[in-house]
PDB file of N, CA and C in Angstrom:
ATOM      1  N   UNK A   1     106.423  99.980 108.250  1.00  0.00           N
ATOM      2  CA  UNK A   1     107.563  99.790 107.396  1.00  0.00           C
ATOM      3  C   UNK A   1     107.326  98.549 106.541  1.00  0.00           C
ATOM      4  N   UNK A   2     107.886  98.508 105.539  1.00  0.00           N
ATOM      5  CA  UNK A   2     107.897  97.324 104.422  1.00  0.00           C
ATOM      6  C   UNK A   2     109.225  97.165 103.529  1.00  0.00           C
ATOM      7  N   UNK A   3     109.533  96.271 104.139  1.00  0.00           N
ATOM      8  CA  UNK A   3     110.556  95.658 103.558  1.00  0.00           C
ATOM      9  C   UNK A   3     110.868  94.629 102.066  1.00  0.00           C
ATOM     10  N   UNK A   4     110.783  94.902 100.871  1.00  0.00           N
ATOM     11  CA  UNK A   4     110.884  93.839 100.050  1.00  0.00           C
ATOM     12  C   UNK A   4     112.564  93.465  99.465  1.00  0.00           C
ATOM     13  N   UNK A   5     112.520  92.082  99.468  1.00  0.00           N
ATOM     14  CA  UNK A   5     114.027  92.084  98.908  1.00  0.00           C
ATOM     15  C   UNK A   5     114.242  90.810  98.094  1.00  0.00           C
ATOM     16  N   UNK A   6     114.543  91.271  96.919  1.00  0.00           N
ATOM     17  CA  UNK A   6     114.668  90.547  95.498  1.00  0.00           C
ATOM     18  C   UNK A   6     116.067  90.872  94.908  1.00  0.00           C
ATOM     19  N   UNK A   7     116.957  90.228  95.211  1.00  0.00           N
ATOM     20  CA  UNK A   7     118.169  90.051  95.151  1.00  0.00           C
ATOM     21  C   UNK A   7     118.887  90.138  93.061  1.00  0.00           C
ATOM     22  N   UNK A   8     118.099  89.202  93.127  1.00  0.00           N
ATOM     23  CA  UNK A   8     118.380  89.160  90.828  1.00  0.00           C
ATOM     24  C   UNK A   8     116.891  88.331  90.851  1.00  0.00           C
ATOM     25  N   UNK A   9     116.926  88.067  89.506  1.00  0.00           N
ATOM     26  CA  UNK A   9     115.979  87.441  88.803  1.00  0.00           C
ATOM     27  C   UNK A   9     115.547  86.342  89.229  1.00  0.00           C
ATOM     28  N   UNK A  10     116.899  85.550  89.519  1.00  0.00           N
ATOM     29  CA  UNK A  10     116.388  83.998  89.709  1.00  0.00           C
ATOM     30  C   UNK A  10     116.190  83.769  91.314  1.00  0.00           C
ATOM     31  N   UNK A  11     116.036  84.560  91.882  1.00  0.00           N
ATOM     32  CA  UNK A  11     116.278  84.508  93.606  1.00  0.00           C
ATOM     33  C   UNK A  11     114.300  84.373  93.439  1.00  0.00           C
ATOM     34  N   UNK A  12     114.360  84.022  94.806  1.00  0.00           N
ATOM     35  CA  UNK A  12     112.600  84.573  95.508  1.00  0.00           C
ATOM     36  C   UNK A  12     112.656  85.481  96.395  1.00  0.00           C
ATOM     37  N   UNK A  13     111.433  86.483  95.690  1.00  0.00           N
ATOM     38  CA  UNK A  13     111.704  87.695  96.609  1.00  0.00           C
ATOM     39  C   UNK A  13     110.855  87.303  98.198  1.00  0.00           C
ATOM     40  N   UNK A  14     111.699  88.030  98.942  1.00  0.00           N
ATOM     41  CA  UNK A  14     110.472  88.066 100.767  1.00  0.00           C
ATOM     42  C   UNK A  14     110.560  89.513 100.722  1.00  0.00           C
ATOM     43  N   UNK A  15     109.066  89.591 101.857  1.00  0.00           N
ATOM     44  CA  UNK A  15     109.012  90.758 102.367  1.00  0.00           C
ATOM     45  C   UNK A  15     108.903  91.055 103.601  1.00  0.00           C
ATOM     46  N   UNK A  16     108.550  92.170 104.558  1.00  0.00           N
ATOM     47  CA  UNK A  16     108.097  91.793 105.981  1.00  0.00           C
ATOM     48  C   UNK A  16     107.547  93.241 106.160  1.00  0.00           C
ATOM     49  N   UNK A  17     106.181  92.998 106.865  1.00  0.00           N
ATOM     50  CA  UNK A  17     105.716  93.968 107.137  1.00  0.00           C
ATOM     51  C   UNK A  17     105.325  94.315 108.563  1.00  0.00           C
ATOM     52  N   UNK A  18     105.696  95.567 108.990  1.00  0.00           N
ATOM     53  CA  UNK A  18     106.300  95.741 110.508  1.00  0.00           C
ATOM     54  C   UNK A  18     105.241  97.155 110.971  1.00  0.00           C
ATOM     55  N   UNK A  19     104.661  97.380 111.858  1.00  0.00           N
ATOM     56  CA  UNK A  19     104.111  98.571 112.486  1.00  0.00           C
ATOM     57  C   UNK A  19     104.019  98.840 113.842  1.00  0.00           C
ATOM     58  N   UNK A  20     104.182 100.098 114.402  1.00  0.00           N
ATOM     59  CA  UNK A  20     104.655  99.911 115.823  1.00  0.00           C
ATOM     60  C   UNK A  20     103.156  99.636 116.306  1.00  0.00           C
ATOM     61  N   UNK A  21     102.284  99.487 116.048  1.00  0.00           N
ATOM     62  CA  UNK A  21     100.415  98.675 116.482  1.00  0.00           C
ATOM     63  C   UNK A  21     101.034  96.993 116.835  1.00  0.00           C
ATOM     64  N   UNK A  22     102.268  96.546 116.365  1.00  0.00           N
ATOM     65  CA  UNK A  22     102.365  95.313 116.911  1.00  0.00           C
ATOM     66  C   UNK A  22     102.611  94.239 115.616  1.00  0.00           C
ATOM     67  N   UNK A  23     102.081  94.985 114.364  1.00  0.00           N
ATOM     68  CA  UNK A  23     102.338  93.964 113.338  1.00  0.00           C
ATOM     69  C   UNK A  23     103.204  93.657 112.775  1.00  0.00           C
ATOM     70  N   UNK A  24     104.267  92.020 112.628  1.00  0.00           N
ATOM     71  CA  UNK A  24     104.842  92.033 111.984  1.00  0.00           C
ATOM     72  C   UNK A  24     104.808  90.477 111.325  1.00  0.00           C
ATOM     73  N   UNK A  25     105.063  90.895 110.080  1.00  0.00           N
ATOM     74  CA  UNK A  25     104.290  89.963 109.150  1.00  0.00           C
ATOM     75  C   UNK A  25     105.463  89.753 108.185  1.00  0.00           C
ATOM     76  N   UNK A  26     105.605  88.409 107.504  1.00  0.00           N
ATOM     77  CA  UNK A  26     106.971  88.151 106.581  1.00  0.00           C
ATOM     78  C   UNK A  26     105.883  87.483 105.282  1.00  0.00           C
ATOM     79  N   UNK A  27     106.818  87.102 104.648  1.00  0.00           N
ATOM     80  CA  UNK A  27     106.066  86.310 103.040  1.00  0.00           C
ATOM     81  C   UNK A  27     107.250  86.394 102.244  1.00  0.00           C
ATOM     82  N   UNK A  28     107.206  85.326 101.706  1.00  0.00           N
ATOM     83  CA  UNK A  28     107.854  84.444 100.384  1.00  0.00           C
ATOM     84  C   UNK A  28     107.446  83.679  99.872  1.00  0.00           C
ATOM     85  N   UNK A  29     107.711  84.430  98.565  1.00  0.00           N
ATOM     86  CA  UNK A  29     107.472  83.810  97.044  1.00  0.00           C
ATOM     87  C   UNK A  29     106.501  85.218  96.475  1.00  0.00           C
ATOM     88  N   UNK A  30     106.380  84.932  95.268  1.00  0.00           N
ATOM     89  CA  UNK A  30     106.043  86.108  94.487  1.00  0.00           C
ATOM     90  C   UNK A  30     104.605  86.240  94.908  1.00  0.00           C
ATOM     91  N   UNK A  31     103.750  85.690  95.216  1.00  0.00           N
ATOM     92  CA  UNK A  31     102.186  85.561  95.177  1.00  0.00           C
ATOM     93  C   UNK A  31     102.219  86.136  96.070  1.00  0.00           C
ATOM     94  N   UNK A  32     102.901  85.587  97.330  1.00  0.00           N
ATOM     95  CA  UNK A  32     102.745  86.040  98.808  1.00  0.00           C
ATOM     96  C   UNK A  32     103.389  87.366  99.250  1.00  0.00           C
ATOM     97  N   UNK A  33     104.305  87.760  98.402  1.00  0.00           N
ATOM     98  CA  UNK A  33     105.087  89.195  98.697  1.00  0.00           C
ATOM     99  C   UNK A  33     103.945  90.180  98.419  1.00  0.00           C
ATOM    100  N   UNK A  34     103.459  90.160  96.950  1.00  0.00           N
ATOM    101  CA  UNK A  34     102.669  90.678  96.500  1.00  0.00           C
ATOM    102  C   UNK A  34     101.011  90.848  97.337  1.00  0.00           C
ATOM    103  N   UNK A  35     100.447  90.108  97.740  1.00  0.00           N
ATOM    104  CA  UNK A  35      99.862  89.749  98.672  1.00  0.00           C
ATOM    105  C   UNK A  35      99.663  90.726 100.445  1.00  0.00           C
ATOM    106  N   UNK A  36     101.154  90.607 100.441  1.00  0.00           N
ATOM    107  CA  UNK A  36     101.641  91.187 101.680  1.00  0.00           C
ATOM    108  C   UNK A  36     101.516  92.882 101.386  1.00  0.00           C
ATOM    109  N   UNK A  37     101.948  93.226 100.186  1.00  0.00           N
ATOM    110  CA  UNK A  37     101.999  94.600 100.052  1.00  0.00           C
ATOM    111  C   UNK A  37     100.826  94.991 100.136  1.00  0.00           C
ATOM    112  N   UNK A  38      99.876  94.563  99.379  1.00  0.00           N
ATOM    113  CA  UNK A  38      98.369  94.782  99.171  1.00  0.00           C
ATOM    114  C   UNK A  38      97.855  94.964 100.594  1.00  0.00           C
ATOM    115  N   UNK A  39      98.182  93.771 101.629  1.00  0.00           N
ATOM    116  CA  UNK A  39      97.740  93.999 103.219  1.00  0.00           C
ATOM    117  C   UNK A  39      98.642  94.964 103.788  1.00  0.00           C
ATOM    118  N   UNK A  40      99.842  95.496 103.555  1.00  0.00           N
ATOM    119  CA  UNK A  40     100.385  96.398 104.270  1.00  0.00           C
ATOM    120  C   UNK A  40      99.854  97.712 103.965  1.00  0.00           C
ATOM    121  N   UNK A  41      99.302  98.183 102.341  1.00  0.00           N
ATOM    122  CA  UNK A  41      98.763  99.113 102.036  1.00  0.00           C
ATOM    123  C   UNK A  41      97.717  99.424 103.006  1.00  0.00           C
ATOM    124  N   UNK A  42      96.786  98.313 102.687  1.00  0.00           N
ATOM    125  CA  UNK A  42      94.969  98.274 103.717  1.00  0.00           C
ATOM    126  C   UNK A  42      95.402  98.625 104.759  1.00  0.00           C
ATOM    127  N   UNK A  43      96.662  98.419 105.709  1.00  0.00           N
ATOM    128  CA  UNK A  43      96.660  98.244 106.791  1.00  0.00           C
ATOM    129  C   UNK A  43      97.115  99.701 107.245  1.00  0.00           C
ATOM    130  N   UNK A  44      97.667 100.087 106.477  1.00  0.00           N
ATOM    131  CA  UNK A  44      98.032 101.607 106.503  1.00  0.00           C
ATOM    132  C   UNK A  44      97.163 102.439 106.877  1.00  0.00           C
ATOM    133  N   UNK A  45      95.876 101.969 106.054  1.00  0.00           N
ATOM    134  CA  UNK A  45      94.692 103.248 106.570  1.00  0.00           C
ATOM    135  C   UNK A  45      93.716 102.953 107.143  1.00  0.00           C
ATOM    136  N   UNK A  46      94.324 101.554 108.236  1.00  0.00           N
ATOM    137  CA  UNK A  46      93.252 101.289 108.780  1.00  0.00           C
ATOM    138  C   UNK A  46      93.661 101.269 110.219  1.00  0.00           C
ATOM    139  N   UNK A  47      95.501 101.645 110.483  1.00  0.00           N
ATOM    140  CA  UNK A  47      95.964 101.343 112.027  1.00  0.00           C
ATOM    141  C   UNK A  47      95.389 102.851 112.873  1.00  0.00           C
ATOM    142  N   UNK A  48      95.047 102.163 114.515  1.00  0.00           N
ATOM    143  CA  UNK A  48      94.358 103.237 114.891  1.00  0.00           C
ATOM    144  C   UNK A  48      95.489 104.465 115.344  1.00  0.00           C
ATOM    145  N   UNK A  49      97.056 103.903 115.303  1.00  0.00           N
ATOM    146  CA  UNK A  49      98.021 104.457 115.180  1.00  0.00           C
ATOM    147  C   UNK A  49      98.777 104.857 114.199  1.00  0.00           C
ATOM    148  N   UNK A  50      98.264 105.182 112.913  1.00  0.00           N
ATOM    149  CA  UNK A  50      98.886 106.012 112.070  1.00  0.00           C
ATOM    150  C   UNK A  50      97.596 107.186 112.021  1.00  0.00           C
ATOM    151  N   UNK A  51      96.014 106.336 112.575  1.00  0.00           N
ATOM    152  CA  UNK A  51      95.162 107.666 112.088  1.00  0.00           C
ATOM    153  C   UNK A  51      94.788 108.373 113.188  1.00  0.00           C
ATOM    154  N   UNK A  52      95.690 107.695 114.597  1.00  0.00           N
ATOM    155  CA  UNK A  52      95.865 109.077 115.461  1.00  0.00           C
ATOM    156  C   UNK A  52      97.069 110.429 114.843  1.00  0.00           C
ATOM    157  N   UNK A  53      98.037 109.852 114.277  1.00  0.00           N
ATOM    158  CA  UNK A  53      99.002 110.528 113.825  1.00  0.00           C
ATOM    159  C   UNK A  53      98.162 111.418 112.558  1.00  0.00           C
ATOM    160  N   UNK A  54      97.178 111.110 111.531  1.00  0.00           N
ATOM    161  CA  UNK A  54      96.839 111.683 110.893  1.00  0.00           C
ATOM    162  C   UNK A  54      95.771 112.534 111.734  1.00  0.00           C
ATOM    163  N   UNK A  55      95.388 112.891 112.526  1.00  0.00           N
ATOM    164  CA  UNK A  55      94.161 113.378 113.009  1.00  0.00           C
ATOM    165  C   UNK A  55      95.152 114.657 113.824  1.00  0.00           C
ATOM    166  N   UNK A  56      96.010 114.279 114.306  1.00  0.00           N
ATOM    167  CA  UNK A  56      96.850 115.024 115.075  1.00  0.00           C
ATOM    168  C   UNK A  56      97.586 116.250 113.976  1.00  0.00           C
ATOM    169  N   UNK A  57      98.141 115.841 112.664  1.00  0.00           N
ATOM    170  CA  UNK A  57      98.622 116.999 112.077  1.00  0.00           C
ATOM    171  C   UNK A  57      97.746 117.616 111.383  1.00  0.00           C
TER     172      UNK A  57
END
């Protein structure tokens, strides 16, 4: 799961990135949200629990 939340313009956005493998990961400020997504993507196709789930359907 990935959470981002940017409220208006002038706020700083956070994010948090959560997987039932155990990861959960936060970030704030724009560099680091951004940042975070990029590792939540990678991390997507790399948990050995989403690519049991892919192997399985």
């Amino acid at each position: 799961m990935l959470h981002i939340t940017l409220p208006d313009h002038n706020s700083v956005p956070t994010a948090t990135s959560r997987c039932e493998c155990g990861r959960d990961l936060f970030a704030v400020g724009h560099r680091r949200v951004l940042a975070l997504v990029a590792e939540h993507t990678a991390h997507r196709a790399l948990c050995p629990l989403l690519a049991e789930g892919k192997e399985a359907a």
